[in-house]
Protein backbone atom coordinates (compact mmCIF):
# COMPACT_ATOMS: atom_id res chain seq x y z
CA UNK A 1 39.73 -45.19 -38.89
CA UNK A 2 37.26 -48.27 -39.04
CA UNK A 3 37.27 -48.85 -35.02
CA UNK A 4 36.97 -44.98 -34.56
CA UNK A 5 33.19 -45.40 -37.17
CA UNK A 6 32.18 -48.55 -35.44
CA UNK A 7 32.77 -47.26 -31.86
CA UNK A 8 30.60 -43.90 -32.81
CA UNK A 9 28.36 -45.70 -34.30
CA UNK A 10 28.07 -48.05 -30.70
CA UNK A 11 27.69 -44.66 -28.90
CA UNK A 12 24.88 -43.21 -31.42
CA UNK A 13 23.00 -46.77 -31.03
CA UNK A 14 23.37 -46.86 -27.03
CA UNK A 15 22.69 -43.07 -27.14
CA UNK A 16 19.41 -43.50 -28.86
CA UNK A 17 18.21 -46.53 -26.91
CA UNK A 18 19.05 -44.67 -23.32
CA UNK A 19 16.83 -42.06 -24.20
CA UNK A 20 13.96 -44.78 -24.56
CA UNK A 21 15.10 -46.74 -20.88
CA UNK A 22 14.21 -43.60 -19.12
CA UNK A 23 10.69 -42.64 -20.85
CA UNK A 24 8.00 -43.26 -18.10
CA UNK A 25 4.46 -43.98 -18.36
CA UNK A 26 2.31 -41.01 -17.18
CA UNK A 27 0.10 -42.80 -13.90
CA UNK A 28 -1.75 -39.69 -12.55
CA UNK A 29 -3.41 -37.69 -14.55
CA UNK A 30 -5.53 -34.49 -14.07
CA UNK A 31 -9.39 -34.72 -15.39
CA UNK A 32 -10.28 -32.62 -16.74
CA UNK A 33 -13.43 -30.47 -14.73
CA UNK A 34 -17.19 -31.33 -16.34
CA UNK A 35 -18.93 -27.94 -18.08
CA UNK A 36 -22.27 -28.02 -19.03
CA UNK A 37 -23.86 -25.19 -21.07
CA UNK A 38 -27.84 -25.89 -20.45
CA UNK A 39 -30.59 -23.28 -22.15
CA UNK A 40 -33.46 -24.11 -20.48
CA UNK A 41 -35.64 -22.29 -17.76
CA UNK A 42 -34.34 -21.02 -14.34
CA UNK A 43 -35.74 -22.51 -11.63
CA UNK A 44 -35.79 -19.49 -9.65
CA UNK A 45 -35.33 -15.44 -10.01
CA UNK A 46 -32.18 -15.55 -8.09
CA UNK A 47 -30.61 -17.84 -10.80
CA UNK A 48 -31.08 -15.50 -13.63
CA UNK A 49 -30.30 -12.41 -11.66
CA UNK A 50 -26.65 -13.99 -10.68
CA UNK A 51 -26.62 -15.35 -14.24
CA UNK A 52 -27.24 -11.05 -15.56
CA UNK A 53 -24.89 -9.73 -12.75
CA UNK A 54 -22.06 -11.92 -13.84
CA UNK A 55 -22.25 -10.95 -17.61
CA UNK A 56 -22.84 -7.06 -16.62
CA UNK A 57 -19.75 -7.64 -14.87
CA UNK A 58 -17.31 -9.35 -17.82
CA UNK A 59 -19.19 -6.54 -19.94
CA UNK A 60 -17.66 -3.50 -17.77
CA UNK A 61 -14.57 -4.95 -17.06
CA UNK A 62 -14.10 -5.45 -20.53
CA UNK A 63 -14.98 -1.95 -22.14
CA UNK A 64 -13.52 0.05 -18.45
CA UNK A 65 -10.01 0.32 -20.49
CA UNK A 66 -11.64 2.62 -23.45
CA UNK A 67 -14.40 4.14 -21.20
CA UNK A 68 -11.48 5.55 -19.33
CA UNK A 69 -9.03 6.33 -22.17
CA UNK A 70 -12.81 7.91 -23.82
CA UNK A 71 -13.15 10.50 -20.69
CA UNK A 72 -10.02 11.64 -20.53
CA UNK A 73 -8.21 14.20 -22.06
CA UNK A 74 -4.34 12.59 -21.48
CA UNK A 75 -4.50 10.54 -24.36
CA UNK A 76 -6.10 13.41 -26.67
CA UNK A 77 -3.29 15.65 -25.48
CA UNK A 78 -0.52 13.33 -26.01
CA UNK A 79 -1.87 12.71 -29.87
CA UNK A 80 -1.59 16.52 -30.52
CA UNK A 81 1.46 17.13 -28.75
CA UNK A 82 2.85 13.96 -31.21
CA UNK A 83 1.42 15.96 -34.00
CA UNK A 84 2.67 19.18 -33.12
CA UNK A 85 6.30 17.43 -32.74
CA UNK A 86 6.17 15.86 -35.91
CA UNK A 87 5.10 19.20 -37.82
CA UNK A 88 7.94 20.76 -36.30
């Protein structure tokens, strides 16, 4: 019973130091890209007219979803058909 404790014990040690003879060091890494967030003036019209398009655009793809579900009647018709079931 001794040799079977000393020879899992062997295993567990030679297990654990295994694991560490594989571990590489990372060589390549990926930078990370450079952002800069400048308030200051434009130098031109065309900068601040790209600048307003861009956030227009984020602003209607954002609300589209509920503009859509806001115009039309399928979604008001499925909430009172849910309430009519559920009265029922």
């Amino acid at each position: 019973m001794n040799a079977r404790k000393i020879s899992i014990l062997i295993f567990t040690l030679l297990l654990i130091v295994e694991t560490n003879l594989f571990a590489q060091q990372a060589t390549n890494t990926v930078p990370f890209p450079k952002i800069n967030l400048d308030v200051g003036t434009a130098q031109n019209g065309s900068d601040v007219s790209v600048t307003l398009q861009i956030l227009l655009m984020m602003t209607v793809l954002s609300l589209a979803p509920s503009i859509v579900i806001m115009t039309t009647s399928y979604l008001r018709i499925i909430i009172v058909f849910h309430f009519l079931k559920s009265a029922l």
